[in-house]
Protein backbone atom coordinates (compact mmCIF):
# COMPACT_ATOMS: atom_id res chain seq x y z
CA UNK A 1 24.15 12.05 3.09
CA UNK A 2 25.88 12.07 -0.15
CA UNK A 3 24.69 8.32 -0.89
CA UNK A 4 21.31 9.83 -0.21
CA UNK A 5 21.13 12.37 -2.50
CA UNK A 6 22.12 10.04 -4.87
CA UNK A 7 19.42 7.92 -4.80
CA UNK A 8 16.89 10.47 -5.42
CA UNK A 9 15.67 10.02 -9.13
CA UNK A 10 16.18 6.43 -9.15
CA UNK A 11 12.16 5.60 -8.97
CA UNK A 12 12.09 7.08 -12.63
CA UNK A 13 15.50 6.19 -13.19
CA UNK A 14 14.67 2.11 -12.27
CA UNK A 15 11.18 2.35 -14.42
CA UNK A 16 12.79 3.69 -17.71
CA UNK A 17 15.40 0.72 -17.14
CA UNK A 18 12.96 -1.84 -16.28
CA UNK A 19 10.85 -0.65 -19.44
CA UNK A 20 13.70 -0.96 -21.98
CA UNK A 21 14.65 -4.44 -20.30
CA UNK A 22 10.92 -5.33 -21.23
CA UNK A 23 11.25 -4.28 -24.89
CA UNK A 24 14.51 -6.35 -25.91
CA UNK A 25 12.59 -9.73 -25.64
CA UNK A 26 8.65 -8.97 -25.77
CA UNK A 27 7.84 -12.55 -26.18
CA UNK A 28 9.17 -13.00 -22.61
CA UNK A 29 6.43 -11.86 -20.13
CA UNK A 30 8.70 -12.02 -16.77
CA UNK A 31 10.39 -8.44 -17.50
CA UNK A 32 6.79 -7.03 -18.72
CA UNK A 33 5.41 -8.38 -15.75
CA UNK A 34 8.61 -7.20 -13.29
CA UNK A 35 7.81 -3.70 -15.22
CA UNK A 36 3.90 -3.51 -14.71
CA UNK A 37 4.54 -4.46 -10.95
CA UNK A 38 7.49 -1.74 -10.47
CA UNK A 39 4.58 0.66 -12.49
CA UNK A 40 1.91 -0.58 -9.72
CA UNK A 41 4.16 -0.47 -6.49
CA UNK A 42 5.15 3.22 -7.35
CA UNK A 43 1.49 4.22 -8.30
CA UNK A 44 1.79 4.17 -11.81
CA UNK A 45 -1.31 1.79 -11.64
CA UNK A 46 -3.15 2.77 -14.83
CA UNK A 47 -0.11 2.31 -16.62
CA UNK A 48 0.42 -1.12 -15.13
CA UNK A 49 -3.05 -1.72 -16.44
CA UNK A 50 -2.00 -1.07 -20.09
CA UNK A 51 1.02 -3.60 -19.40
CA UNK A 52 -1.16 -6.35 -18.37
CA UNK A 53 -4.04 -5.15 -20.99
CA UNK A 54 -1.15 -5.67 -23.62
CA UNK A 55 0.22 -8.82 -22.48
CA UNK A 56 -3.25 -10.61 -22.63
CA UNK A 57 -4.52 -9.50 -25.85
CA UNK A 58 -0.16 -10.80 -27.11
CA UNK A 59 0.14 -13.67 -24.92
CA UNK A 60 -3.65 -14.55 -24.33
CA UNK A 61 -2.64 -18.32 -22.86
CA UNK A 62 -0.37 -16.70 -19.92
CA UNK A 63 -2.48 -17.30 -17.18
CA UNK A 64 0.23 -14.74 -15.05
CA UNK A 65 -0.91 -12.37 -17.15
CA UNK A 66 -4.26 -12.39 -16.88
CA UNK A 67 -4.26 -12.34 -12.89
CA UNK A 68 -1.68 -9.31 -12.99
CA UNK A 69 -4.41 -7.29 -14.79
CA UNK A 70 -7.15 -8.47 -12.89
CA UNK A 71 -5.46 -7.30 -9.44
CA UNK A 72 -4.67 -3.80 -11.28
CA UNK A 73 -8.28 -3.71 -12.34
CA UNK A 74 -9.44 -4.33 -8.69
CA UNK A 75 -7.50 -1.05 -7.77
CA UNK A 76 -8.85 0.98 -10.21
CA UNK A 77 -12.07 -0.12 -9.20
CA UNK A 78 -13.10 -2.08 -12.17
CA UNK A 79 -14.13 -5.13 -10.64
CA UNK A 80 -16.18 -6.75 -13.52
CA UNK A 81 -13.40 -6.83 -15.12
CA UNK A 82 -11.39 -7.66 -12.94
CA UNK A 83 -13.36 -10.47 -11.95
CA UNK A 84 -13.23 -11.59 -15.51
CA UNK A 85 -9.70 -11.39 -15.06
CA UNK A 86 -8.80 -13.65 -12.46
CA UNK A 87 -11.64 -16.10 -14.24
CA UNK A 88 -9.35 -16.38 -16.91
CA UNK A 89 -6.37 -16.61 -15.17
CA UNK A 90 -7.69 -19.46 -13.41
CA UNK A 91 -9.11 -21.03 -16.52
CA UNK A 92 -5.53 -21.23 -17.67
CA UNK A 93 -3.57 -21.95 -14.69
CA UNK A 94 -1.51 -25.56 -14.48
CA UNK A 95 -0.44 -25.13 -11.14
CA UNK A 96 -2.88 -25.42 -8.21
CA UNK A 97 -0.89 -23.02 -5.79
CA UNK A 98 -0.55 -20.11 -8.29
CA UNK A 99 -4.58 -20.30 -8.42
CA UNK A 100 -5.30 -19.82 -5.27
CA UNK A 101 -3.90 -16.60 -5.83
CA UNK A 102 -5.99 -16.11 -7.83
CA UNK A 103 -9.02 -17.43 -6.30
CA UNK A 104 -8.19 -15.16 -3.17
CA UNK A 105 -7.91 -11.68 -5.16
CA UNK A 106 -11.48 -12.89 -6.73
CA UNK A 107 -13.20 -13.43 -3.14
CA UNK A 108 -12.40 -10.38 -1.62
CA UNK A 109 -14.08 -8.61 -4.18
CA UNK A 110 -17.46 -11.10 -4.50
CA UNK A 111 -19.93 -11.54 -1.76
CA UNK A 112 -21.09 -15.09 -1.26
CA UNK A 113 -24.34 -16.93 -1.75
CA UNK A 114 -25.87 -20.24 -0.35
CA UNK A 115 -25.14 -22.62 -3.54
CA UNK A 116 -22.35 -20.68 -4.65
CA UNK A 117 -20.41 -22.88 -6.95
CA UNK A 118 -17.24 -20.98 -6.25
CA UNK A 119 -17.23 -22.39 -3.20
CA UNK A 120 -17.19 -25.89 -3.77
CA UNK A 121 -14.31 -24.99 -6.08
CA UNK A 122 -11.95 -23.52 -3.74
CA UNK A 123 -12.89 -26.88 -1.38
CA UNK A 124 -11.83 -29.18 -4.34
CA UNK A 125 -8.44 -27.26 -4.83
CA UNK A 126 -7.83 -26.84 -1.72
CA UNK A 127 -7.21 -30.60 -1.90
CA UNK A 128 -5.16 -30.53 -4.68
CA UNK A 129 -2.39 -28.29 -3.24
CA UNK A 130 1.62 -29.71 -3.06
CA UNK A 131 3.20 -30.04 -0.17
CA UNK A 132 6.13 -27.81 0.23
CA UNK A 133 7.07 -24.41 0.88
CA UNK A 134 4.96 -23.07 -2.07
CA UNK A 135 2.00 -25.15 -1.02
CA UNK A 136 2.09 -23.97 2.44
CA UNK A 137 1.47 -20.43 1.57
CA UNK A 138 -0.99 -21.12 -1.28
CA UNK A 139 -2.38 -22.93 1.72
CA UNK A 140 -2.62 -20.18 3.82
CA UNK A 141 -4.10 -17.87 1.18
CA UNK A 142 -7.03 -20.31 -0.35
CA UNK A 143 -7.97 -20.24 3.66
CA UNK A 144 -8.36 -16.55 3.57
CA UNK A 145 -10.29 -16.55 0.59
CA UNK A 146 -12.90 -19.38 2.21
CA UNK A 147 -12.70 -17.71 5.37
CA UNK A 148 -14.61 -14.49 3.48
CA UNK A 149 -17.05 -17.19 1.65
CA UNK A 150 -17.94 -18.61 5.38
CA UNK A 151 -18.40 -15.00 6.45
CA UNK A 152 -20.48 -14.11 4.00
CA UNK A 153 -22.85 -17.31 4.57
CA UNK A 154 -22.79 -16.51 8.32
CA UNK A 155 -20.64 -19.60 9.05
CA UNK A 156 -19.41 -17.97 11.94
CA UNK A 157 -17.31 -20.66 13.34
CA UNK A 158 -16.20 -22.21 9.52
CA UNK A 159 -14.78 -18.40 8.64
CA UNK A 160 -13.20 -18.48 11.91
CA UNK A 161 -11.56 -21.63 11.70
CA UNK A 162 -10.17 -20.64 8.47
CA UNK A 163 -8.82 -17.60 9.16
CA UNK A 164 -6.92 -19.14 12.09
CA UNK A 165 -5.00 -22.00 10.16
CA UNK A 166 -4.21 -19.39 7.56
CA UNK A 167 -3.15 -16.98 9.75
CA UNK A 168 -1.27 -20.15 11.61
CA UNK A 169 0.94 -21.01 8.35
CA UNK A 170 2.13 -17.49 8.31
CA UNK A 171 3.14 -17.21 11.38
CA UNK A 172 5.27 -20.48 10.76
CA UNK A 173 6.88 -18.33 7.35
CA UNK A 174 7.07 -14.99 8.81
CA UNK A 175 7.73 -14.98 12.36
CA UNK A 176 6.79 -11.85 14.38
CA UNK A 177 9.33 -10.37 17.45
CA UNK A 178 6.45 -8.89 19.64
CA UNK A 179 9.37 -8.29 22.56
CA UNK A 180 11.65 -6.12 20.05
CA UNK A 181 8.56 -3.83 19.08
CA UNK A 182 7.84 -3.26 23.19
CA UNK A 183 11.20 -2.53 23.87
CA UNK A 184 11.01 0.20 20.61
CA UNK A 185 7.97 1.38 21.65
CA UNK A 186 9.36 2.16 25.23
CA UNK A 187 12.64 3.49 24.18
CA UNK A 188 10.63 6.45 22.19
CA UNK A 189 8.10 7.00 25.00
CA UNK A 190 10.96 7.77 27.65
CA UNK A 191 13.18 9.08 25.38
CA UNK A 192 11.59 11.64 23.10
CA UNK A 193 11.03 14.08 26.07
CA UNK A 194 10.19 17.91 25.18
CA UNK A 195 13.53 18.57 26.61
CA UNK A 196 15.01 16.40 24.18
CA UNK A 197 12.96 18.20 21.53
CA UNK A 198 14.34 21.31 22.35
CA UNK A 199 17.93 20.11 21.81
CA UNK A 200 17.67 18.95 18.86
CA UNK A 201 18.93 21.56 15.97
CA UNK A 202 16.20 23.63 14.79
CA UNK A 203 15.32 22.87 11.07
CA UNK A 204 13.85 25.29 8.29
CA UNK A 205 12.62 22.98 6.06
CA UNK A 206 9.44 24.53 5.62
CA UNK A 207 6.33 22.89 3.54
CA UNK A 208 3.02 21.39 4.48
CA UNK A 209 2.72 19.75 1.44
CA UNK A 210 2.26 15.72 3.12
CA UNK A 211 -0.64 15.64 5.32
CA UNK A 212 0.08 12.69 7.46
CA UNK A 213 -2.56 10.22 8.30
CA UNK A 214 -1.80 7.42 11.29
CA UNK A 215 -3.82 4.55 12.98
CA UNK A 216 -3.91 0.68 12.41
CA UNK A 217 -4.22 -0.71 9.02
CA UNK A 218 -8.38 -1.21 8.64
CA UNK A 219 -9.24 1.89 11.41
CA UNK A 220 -10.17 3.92 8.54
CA UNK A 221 -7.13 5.73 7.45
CA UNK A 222 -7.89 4.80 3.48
CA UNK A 223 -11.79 6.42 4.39
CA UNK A 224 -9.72 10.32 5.24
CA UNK A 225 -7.42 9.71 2.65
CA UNK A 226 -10.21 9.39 0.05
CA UNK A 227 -12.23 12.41 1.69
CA UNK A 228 -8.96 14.51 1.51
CA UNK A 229 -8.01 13.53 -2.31
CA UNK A 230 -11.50 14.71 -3.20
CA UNK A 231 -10.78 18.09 -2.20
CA UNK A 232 -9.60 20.22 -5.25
CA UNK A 233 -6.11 21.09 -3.53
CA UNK A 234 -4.91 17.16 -2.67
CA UNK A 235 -3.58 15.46 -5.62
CA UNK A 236 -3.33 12.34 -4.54
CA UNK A 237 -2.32 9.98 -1.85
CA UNK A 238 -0.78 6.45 -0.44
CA UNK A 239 1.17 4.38 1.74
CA UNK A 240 3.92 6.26 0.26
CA UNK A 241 6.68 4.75 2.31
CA UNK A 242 9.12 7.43 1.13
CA UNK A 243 10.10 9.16 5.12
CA UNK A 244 11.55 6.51 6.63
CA UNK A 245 13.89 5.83 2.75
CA UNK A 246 14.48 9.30 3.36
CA UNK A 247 15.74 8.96 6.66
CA UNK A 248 17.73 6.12 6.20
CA UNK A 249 20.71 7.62 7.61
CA UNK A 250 19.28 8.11 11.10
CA UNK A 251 19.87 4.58 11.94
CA UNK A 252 17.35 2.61 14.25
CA UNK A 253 14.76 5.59 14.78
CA UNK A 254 15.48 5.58 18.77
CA UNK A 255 16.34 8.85 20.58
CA UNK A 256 19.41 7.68 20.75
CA UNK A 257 19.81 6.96 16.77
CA UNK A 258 18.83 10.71 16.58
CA UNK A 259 20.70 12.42 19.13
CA UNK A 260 23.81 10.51 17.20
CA UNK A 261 23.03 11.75 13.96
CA UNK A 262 22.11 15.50 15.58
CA UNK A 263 25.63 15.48 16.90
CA UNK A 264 27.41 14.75 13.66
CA UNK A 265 25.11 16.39 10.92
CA UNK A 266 23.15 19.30 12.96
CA UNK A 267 20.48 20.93 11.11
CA UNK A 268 22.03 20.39 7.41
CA UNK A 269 21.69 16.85 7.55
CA UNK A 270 17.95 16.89 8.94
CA UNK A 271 16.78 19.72 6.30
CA UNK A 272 18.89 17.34 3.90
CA UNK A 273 16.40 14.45 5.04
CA UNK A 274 13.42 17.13 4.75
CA UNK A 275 14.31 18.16 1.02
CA UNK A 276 14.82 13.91 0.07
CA UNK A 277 11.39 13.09 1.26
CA UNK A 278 9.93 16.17 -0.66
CA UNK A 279 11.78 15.81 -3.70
CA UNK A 280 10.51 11.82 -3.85
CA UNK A 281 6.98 13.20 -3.19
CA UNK A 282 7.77 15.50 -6.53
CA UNK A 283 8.75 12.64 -8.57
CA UNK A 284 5.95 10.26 -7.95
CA UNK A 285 3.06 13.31 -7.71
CA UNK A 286 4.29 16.24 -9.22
CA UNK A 287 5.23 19.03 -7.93
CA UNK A 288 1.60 20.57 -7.16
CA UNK A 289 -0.70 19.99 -4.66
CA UNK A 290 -0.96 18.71 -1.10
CA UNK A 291 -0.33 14.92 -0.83
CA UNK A 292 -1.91 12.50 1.75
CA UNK A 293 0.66 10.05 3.70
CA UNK A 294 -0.67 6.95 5.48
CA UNK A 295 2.79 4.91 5.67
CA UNK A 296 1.79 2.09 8.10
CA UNK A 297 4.30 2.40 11.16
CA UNK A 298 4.56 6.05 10.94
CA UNK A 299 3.61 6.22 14.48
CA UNK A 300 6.88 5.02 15.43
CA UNK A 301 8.73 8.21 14.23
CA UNK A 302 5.99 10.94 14.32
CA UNK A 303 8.36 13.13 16.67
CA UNK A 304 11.03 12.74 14.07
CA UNK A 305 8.83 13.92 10.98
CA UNK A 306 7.71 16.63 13.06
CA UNK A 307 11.13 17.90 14.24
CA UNK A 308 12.48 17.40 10.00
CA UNK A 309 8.79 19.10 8.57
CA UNK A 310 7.79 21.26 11.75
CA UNK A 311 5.09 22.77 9.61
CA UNK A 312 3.31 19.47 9.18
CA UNK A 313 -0.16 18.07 10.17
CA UNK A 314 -1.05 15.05 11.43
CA UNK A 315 -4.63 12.90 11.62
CA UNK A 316 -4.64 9.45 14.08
CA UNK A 317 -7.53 7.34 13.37
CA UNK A 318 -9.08 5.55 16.68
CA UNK A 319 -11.99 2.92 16.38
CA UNK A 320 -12.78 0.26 18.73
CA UNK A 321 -9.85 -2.55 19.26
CA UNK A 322 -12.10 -5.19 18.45
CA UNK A 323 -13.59 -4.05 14.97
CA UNK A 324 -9.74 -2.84 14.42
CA UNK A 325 -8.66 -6.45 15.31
CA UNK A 326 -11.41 -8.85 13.30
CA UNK A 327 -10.69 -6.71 10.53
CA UNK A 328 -6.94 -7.01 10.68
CA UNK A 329 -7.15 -10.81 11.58
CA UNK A 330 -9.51 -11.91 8.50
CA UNK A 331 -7.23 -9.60 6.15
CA UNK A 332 -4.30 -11.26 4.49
CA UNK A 333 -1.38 -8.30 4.23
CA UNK A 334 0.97 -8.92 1.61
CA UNK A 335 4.10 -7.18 3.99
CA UNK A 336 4.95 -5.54 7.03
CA UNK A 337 1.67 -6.65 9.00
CA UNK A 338 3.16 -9.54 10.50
CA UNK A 339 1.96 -8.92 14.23
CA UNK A 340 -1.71 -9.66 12.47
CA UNK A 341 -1.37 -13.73 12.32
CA UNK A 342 -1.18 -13.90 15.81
CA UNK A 343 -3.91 -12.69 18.30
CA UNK A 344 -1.81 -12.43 20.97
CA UNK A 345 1.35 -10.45 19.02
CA UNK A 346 -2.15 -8.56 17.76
CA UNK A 347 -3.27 -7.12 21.15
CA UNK A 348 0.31 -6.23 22.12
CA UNK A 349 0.93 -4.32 19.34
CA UNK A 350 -2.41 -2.59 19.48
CA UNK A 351 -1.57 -1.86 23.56
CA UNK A 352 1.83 -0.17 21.85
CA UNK A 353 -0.19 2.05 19.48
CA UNK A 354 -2.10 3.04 22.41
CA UNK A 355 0.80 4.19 24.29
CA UNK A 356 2.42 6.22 21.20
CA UNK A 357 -0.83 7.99 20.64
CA UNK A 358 -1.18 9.27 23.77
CA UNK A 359 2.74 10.54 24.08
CA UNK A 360 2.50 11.87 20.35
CA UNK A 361 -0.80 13.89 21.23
CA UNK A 362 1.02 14.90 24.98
CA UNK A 363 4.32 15.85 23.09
CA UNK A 364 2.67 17.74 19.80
CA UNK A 365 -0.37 19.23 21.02
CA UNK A 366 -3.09 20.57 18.49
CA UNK A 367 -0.90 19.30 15.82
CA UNK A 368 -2.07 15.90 15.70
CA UNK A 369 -5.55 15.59 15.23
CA UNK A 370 -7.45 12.57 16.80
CA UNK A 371 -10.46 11.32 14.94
CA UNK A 372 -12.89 8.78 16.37
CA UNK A 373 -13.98 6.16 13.82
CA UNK A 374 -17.26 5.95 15.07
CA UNK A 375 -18.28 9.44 15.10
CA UNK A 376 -16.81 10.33 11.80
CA UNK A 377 -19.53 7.75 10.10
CA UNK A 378 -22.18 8.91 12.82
CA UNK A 379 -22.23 12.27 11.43
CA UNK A 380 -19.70 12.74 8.81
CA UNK A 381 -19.97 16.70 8.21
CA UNK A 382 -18.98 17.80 11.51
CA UNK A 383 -15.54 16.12 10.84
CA UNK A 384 -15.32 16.70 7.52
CA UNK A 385 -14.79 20.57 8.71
CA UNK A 386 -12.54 20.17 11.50
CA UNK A 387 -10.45 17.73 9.29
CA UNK A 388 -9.99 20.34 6.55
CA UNK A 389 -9.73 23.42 8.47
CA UNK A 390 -7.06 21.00 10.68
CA UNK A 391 -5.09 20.64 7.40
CA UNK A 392 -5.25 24.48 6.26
CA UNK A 393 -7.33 23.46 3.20
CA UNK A 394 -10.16 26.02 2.27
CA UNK A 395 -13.87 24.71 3.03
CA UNK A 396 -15.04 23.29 -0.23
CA UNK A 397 -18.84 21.55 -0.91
CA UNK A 398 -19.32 17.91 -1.75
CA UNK A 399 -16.34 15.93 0.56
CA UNK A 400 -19.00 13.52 1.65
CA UNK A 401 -19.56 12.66 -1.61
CA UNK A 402 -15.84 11.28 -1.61
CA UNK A 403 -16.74 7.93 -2.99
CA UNK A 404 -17.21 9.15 -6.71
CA UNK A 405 -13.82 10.24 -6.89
CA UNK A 406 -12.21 7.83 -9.31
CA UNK A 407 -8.52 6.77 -8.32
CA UNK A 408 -6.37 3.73 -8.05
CA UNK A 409 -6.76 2.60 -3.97
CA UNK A 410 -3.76 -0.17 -3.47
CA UNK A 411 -4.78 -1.10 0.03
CA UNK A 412 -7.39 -3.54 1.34
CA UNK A 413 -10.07 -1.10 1.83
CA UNK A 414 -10.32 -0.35 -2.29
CA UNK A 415 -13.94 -1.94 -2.65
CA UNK A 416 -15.33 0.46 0.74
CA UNK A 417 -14.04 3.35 -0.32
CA UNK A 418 -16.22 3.42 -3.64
CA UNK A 419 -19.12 3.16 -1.68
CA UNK A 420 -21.51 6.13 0.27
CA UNK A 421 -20.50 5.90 3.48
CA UNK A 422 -22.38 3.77 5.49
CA UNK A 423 -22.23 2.04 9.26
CA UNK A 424 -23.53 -1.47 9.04
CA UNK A 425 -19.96 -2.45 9.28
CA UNK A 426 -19.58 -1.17 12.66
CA UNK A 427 -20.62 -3.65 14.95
CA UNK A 428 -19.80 -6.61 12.30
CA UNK A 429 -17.05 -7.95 14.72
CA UNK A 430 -19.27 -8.76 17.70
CA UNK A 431 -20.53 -12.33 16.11
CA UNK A 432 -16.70 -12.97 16.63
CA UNK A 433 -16.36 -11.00 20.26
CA UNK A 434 -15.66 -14.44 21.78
CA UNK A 435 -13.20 -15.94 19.40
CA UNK A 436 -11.14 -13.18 20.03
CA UNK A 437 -10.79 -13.79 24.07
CA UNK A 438 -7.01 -14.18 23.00
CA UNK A 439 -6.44 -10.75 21.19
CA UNK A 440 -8.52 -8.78 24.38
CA UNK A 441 -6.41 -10.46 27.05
CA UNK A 442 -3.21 -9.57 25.29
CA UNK A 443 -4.56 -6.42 24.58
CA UNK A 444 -5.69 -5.49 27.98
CA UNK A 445 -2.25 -6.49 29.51
């Protein structure tokens, strides 16, 4: 654990470092731009905006730049500018596979028109990209971005078809073990038993600081983060990804992996775990106020954060598989979504979520609180209540109104989340019910 303990500091540690590196050559954007991303990744995002603000007003021909700040604008939900941004970006660019970057950050946060010029554009550069490695995945991501202009034109089977071949090129890059997630997702089903609860060391780690929010990326986890970081107690909130660095020295996650690690630490080096994770959530938030967790893959562990923070809460997100899956599929995740460019790796993860919600709910009881998509933006009050009094937060007016809370949102849902809530987006997935035959026979079993 000593190693560990060690490493806690090192977020502010790394920045101050990375800063100073910046300053020795400031005509050299590559460590201001290294230093505005490290600012971004660990939420610093305003900050990062003054990085790239500074960079384009010294260095107003770096075209890197200029996209940097646009995608920090997007998350802080100025998208005029932002827009403007990535305009300029791509006004400078020289290289055709760096603007499709650029061109992709730019169409997820436009709608499309018939006779939309921007269109034709990304057709012509499409074109124009290299052949390689580096044109492969520029490839890949100038399809996502005209796969949203076809959708938006209600070119059903165009948005479709370019989804699919850029989904198709990333699953060439990254490729996805489907069999190695089953076999994980069975080996905590049979193994984390309440009998092997109970032998596990008891731990006194006690704070309910995180509230932990689960479900599939696009199921609306983002949607009860923003509710919950509108209420005056919640600071703020993220894919945090700080329990599992925390728990680093469990290694693997399986029963097994834990009953090890009971056996030769007992409850000092789970508390030690515990105290990690909190102390990170210090240093990035500050030490007041609750803080709202939706780490992707949480799932996979929830016994484990229970049995290190047993005074912890927990909200699962469900919404229908197939609005869960079109959203996923037409969504181009920078990391750790890999299953997504495959409809079939798609369903069989989604059949392994399944399975851990229902053994998470069976093993933890009224801990973990399962709320349905669908009625949440049916009739939003109801569950605003039982979400809050869930969480031990006192009732407070105006949660529905969670859209004019201004903060930086880093996931894929940052444009719906600064909207009033609204339901047209429901049923959106049904003009595509029968391209996805694939992901609802996988899915199904």
């Amino acid at each position: 654990m000593s190693r560990l303990a060690s490493t806690i500091g090192a977020i502010s540690v790394a920045l101050i470092a990375a800063e100073r590196y910046a300053r020795v050559n400031p005509a050299d954007p590559g460590p201001r731009l290294a230093y505005g991303q490290m600012l971004a990744l660990h939420g610093r995002v305003q900050a990062a905006c003054n990085v790239g603000r500074a960079l384009t007003i010294e260095q107003p021909n770096n075209s890197a730049g200029w996209h940097f700040l646009g995608t920090c604008l997007a998350q802080v939900g100025d998208i005029e500018a932002s827009n403007a941004a990535l305009r300029q970006a791509m006004s400078l660019h020289t290289d055709a596979s760096a603007m499709a970057w650029s061109w992709q950050a730019l169409a997820e946060s436009k709608t499309f028109a018939a006779g939309d010029p921007d269109l034709q554009s990304m057709l012509d550069l499409l074109q124009r990209l290299p052949n390689g490695p580096a044109g492969e995945e520029a490839r890949s991501v100038l399809k996502y971005a005209l796969g949203k202009a076809w959708d938006n034109l209600g070119e059903i089977d165009r948005a479709f078809a370019a989804y699919s071949e850029g989904a198709a090129v990333m699953q060439r890059l990254r490729g996805y073990q489907a069999a190695d997630t089953d076999a994980f997702v069975d080996q905590v089903i049979q193994g984390w038993t309440a009998d092997f609860a109970a032998r596990l060391p008891v731990v006194e780690t006690r704070s309910n600081r995180p509230i932990f929010v689960f479900g599939l990326p696009r199921s609306g986890t983002t949607l009860i983060e923003q509710i919950l970081v509108s209420h005056a107690d919640v600071t703020d909130g993220a894919e945090i990804n700080y329990f599992s660095t925390a728990a680093m020295p469990i290694q693997g996650f399986t029963p097994a992996a834990v009953s090890a690690f009971a056996a030769s630490n007992g409850a000092r080096g789970f508390e030690a775990i515990g105290r990690a994770y909190l102390t990170m959530l210090d240093e990035r938030f500050g030490p007041d106020g609750r803080i709202v967790d939706k780490t992707l893959n949480h799932s996979r562990y929830l016994g484990l954060i229970r049995h290190i923070l047993p005074d912890a809460r927990f909200i699962w997100l469900k919404r229908s598989a197939g609005a869960v899956a079109w959203s996923c599929f037409r969504t181009r995740f920078s990391q750790g979504v890999d299953w997504s460019w495959s409809q079939e790796d798609m369903g069989r993860y989604f059949r392994g979520e399944d399975r851990l919600r229902e053994h998470w709910t069976e093993q933890l009881g009224d801990a973990v609180l399962t709320l349905p998509y669908d009625e949440l933006v049916g009739d939003i009050e109801p569950w605003i209540d039982r979400i809050i009094q869930h969480v031990g937060l006192p009732p407070q007016a105006g949660l529905s109104d969670f859209h004019k809370t201004r903060r930086a949102v880093t996931t894929a849902s940052f444009a719906q989340v600064r909207k009033p809530l609204y339901t047209s987006s429901r049923d959106a997935w049904r003009r595509y019910e029968s391209h996805l035959e694939p992901f609802f026979k996988a899915y199904q079993g």
